[in-house]
PDB file of N, CA and C in Angstrom:
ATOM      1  N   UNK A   1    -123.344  -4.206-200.635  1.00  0.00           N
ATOM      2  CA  UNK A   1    -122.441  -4.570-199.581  1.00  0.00           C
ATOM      3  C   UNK A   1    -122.963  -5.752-198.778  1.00  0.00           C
ATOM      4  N   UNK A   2    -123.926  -5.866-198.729  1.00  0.00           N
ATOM      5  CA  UNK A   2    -125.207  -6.996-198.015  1.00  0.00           C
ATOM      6  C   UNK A   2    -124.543  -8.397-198.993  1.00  0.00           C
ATOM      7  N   UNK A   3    -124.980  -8.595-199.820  1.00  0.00           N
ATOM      8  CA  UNK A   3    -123.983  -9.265-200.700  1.00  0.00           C
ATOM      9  C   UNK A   3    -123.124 -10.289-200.839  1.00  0.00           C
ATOM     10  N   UNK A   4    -121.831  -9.254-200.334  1.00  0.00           N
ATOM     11  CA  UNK A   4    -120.627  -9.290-200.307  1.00  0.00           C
ATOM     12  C   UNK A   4    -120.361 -10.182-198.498  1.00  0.00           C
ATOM     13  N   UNK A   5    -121.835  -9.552-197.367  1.00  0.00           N
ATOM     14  CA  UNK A   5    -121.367 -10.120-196.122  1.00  0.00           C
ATOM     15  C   UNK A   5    -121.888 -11.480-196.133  1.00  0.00           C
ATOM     16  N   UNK A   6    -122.809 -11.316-197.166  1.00  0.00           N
ATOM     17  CA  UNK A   6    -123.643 -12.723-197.248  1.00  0.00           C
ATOM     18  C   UNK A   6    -122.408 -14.193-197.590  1.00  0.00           C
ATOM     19  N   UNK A   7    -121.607 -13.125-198.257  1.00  0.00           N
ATOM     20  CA  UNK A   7    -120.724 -14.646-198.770  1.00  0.00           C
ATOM     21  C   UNK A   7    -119.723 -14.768-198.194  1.00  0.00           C
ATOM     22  N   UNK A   8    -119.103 -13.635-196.950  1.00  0.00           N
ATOM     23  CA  UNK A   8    -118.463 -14.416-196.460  1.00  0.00           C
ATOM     24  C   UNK A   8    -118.981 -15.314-194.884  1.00  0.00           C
ATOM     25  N   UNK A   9    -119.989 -14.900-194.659  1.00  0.00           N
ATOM     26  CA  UNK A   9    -121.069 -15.634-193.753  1.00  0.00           C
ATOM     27  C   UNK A   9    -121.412 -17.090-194.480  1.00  0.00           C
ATOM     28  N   UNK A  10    -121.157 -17.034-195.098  1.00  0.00           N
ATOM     29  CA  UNK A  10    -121.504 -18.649-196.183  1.00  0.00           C
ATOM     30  C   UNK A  10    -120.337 -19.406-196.221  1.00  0.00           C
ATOM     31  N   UNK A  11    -119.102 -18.699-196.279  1.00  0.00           N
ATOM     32  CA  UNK A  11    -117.866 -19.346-196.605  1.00  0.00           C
ATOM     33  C   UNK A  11    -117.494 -19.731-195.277  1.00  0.00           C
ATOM     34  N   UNK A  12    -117.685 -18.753-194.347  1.00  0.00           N
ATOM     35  CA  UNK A  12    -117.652 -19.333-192.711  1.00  0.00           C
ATOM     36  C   UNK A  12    -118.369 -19.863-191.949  1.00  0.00           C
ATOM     37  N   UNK A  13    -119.671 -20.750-192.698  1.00  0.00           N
ATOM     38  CA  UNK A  13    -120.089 -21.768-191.918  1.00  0.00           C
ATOM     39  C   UNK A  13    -119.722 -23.322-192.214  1.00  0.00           C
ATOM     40  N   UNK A  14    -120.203 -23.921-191.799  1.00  0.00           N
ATOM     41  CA  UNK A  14    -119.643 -25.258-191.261  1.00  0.00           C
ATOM     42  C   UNK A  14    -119.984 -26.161-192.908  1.00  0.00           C
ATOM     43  N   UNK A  15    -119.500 -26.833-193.262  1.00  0.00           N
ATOM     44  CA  UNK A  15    -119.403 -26.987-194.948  1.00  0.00           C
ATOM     45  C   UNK A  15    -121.012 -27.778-195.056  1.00  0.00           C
ATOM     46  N   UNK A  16    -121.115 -28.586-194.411  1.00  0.00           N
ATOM     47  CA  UNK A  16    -122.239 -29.756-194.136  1.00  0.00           C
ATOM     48  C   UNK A  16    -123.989 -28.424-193.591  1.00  0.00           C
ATOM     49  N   UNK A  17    -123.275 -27.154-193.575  1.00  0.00           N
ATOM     50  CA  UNK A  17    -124.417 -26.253-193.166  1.00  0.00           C
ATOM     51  C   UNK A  17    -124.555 -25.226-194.050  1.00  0.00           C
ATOM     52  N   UNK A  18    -123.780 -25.353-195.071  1.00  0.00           N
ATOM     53  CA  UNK A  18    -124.221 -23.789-196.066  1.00  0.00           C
ATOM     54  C   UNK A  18    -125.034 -24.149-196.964  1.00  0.00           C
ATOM     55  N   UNK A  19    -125.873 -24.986-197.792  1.00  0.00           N
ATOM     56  CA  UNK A  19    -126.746 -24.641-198.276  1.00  0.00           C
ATOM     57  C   UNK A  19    -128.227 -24.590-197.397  1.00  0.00           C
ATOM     58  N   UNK A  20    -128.006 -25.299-196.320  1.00  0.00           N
ATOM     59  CA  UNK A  20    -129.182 -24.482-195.431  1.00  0.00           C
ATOM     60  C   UNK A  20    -129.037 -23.027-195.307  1.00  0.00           C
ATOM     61  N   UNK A  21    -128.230 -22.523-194.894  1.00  0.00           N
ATOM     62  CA  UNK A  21    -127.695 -20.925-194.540  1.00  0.00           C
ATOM     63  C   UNK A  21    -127.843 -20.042-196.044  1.00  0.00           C
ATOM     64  N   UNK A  22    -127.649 -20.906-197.163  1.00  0.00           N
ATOM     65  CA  UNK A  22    -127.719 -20.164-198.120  1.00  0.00           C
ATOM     66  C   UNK A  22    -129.183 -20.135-198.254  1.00  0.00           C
ATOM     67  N   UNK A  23    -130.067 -20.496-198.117  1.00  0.00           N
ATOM     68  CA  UNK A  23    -131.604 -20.670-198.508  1.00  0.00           C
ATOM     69  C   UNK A  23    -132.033 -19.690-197.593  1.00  0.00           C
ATOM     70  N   UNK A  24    -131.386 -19.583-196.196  1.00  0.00           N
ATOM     71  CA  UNK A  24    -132.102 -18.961-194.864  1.00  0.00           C
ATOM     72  C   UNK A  24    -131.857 -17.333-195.213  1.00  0.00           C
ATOM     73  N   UNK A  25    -130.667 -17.158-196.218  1.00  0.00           N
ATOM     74  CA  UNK A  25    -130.656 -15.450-196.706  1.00  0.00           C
ATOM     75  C   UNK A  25    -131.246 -15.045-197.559  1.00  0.00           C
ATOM     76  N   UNK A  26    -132.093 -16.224-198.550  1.00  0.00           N
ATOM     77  CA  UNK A  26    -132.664 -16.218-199.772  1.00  0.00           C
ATOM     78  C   UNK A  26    -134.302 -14.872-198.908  1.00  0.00           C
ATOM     79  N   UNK A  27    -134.775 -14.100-200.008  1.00  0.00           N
ATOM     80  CA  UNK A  27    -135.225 -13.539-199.564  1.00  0.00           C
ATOM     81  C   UNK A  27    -136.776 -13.822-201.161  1.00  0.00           C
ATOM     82  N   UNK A  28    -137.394 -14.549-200.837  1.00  0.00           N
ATOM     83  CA  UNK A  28    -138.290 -14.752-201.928  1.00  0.00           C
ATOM     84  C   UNK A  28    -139.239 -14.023-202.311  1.00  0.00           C
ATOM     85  N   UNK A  29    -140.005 -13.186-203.161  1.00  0.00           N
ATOM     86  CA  UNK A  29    -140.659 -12.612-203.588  1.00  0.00           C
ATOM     87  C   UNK A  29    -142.137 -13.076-202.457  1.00  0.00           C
ATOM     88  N   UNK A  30    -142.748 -14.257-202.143  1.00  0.00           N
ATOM     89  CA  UNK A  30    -143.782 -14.513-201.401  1.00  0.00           C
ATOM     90  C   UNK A  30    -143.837 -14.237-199.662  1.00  0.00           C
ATOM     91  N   UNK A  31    -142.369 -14.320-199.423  1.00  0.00           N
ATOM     92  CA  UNK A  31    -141.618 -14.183-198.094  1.00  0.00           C
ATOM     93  C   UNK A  31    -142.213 -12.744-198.149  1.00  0.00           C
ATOM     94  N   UNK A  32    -141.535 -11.395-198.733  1.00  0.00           N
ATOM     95  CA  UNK A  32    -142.248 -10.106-198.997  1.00  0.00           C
ATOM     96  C   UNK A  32    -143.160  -9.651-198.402  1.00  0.00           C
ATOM     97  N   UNK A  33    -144.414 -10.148-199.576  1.00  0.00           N
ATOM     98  CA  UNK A  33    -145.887 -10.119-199.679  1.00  0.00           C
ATOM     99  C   UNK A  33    -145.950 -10.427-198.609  1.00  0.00           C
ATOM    100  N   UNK A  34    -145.242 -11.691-197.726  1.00  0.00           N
ATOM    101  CA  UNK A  34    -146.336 -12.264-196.574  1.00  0.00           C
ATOM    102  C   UNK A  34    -145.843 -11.098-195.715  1.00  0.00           C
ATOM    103  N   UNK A  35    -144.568 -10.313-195.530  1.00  0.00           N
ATOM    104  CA  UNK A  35    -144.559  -9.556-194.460  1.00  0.00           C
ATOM    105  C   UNK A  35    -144.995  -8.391-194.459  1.00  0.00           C
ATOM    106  N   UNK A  36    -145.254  -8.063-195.785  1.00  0.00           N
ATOM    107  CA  UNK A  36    -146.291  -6.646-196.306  1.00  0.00           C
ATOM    108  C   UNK A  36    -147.886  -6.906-195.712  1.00  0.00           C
ATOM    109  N   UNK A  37    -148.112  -8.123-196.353  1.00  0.00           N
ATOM    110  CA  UNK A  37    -149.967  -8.170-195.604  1.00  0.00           C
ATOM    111  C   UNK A  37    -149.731  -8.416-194.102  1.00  0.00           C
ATOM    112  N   UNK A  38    -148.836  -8.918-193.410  1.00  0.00           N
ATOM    113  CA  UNK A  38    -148.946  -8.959-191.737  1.00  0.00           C
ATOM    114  C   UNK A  38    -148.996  -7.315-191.580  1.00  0.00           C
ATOM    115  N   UNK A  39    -147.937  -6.454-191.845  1.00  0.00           N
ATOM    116  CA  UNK A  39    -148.226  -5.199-191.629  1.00  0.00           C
ATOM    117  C   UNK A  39    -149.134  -4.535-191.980  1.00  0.00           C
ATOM    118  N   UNK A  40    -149.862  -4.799-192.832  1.00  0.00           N
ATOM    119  CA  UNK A  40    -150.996  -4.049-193.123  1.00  0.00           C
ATOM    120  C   UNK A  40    -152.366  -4.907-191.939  1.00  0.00           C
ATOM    121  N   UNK A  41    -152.689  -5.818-192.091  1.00  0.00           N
ATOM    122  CA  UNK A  41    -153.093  -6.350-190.991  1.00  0.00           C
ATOM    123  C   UNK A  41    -153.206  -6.084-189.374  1.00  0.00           C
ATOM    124  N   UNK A  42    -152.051  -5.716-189.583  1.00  0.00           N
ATOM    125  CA  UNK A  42    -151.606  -5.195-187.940  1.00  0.00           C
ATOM    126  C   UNK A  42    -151.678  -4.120-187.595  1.00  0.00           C
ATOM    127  N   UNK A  43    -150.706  -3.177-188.134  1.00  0.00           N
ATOM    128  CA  UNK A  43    -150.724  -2.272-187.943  1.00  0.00           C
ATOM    129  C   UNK A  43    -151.475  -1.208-189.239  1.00  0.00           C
ATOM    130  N   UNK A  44    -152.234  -1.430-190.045  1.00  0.00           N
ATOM    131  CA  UNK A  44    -152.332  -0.443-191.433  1.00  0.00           C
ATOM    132  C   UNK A  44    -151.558  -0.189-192.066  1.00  0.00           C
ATOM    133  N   UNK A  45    -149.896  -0.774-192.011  1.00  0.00           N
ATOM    134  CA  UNK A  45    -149.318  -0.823-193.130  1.00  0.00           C
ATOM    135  C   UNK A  45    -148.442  -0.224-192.613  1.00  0.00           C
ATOM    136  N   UNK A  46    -147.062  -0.492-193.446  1.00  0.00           N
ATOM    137  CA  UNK A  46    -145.594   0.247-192.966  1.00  0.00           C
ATOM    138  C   UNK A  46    -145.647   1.494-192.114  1.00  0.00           C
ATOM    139  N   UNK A  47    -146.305   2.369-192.328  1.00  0.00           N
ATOM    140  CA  UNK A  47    -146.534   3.714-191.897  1.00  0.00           C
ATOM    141  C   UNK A  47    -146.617   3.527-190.329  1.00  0.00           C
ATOM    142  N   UNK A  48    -147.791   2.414-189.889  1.00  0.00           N
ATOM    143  CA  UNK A  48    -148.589   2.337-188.598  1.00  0.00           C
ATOM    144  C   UNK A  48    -147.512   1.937-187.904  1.00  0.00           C
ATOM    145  N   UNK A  49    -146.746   0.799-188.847  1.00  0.00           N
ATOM    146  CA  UNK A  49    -145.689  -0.276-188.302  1.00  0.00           C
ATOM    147  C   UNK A  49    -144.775   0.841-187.461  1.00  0.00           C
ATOM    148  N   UNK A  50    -144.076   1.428-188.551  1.00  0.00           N
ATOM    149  CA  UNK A  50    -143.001   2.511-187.791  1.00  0.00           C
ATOM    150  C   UNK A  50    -143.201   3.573-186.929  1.00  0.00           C
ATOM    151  N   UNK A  51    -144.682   3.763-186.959  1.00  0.00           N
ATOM    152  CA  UNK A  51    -144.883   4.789-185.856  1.00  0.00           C
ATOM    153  C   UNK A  51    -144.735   4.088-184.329  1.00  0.00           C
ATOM    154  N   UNK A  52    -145.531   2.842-184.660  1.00  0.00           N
ATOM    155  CA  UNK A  52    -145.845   2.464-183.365  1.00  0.00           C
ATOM    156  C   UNK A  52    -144.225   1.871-182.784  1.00  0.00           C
ATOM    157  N   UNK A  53    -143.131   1.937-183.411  1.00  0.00           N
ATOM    158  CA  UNK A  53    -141.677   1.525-183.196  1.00  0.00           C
ATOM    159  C   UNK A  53    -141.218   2.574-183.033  1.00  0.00           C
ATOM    160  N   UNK A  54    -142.424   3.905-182.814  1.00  0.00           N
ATOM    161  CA  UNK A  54    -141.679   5.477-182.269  1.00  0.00           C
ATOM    162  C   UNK A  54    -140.972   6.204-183.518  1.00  0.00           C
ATOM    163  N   UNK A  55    -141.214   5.877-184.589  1.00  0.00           N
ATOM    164  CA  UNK A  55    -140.641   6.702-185.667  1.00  0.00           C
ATOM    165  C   UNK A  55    -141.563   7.776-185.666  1.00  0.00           C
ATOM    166  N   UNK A  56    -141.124   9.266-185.557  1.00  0.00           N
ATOM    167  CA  UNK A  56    -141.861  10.469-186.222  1.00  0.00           C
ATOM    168  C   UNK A  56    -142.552  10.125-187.733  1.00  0.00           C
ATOM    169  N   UNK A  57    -143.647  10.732-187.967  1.00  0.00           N
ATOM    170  CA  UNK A  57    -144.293  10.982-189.484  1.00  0.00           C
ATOM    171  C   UNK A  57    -143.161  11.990-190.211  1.00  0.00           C
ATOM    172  N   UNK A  58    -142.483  12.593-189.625  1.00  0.00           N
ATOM    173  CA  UNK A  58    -141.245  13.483-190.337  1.00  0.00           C
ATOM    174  C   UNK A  58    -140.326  12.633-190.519  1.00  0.00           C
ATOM    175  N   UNK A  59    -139.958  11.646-189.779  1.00  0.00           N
ATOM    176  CA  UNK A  59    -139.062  10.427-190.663  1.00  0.00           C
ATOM    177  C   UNK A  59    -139.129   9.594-191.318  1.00  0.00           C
ATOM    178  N   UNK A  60    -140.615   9.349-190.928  1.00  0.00           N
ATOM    179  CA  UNK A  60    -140.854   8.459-191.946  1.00  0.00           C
ATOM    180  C   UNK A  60    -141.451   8.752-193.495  1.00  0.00           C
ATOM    181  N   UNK A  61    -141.769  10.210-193.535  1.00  0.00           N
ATOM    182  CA  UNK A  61    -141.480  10.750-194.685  1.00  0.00           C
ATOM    183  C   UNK A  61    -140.451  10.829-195.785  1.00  0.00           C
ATOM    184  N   UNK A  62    -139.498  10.943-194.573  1.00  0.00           N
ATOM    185  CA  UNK A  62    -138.047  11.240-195.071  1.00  0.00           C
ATOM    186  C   UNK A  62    -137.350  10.103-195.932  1.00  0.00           C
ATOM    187  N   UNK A  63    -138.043   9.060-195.301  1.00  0.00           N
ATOM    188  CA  UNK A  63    -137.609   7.648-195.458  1.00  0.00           C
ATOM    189  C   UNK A  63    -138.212   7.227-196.899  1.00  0.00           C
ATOM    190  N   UNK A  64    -139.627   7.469-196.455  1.00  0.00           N
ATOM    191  CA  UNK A  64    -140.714   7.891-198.207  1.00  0.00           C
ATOM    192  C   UNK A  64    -139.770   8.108-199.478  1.00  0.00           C
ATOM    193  N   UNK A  65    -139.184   9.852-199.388  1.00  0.00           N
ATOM    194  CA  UNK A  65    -138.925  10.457-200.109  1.00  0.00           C
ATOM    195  C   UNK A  65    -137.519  10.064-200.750  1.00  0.00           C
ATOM    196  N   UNK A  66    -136.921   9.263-199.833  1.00  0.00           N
ATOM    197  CA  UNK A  66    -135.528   8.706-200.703  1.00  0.00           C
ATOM    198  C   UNK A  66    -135.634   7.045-200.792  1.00  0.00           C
ATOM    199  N   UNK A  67    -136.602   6.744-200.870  1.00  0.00           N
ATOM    200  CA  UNK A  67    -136.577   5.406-201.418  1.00  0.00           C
ATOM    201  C   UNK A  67    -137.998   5.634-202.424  1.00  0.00           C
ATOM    202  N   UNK A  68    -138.437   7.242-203.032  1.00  0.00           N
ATOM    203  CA  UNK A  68    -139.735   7.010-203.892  1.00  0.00           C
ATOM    204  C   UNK A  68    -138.285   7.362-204.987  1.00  0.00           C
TER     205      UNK A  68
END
């Protein structure tokens, strides 16, 4: 569905501005990594990340268990 909003967010910008906008949704494999090692860095990793954003260890289990 992400997708689907992406293109019409593309079709409704300014003609002279969508392939900037199209690059700015591009989501690159290194982009990732770099925001995986800041979290681990920072906080010890997704886990630390969401606690300290007040997520329970019971949700974020939960969260675990349907995206393992």
């Amino acid at each position: 569905q992400l997708a689907n909003q992406y293109q019409v967010w593309i079709s409704e910008a300014e003609p002279d501005k969508r392939d900037a906008f199209r690059d700015e949704l591009q989501c690159p494999p290194n982009r990732i990594l770099g925001v995986l090692d800041h979290l681990q860095n920072r906080w010890g990793g997704i886990e630390g990340y969401l606690e300290a954003a007040g997520m329970t260890p019971e949700n974020i289990d939960r969260i675990g268990a349907k995206l393992a």
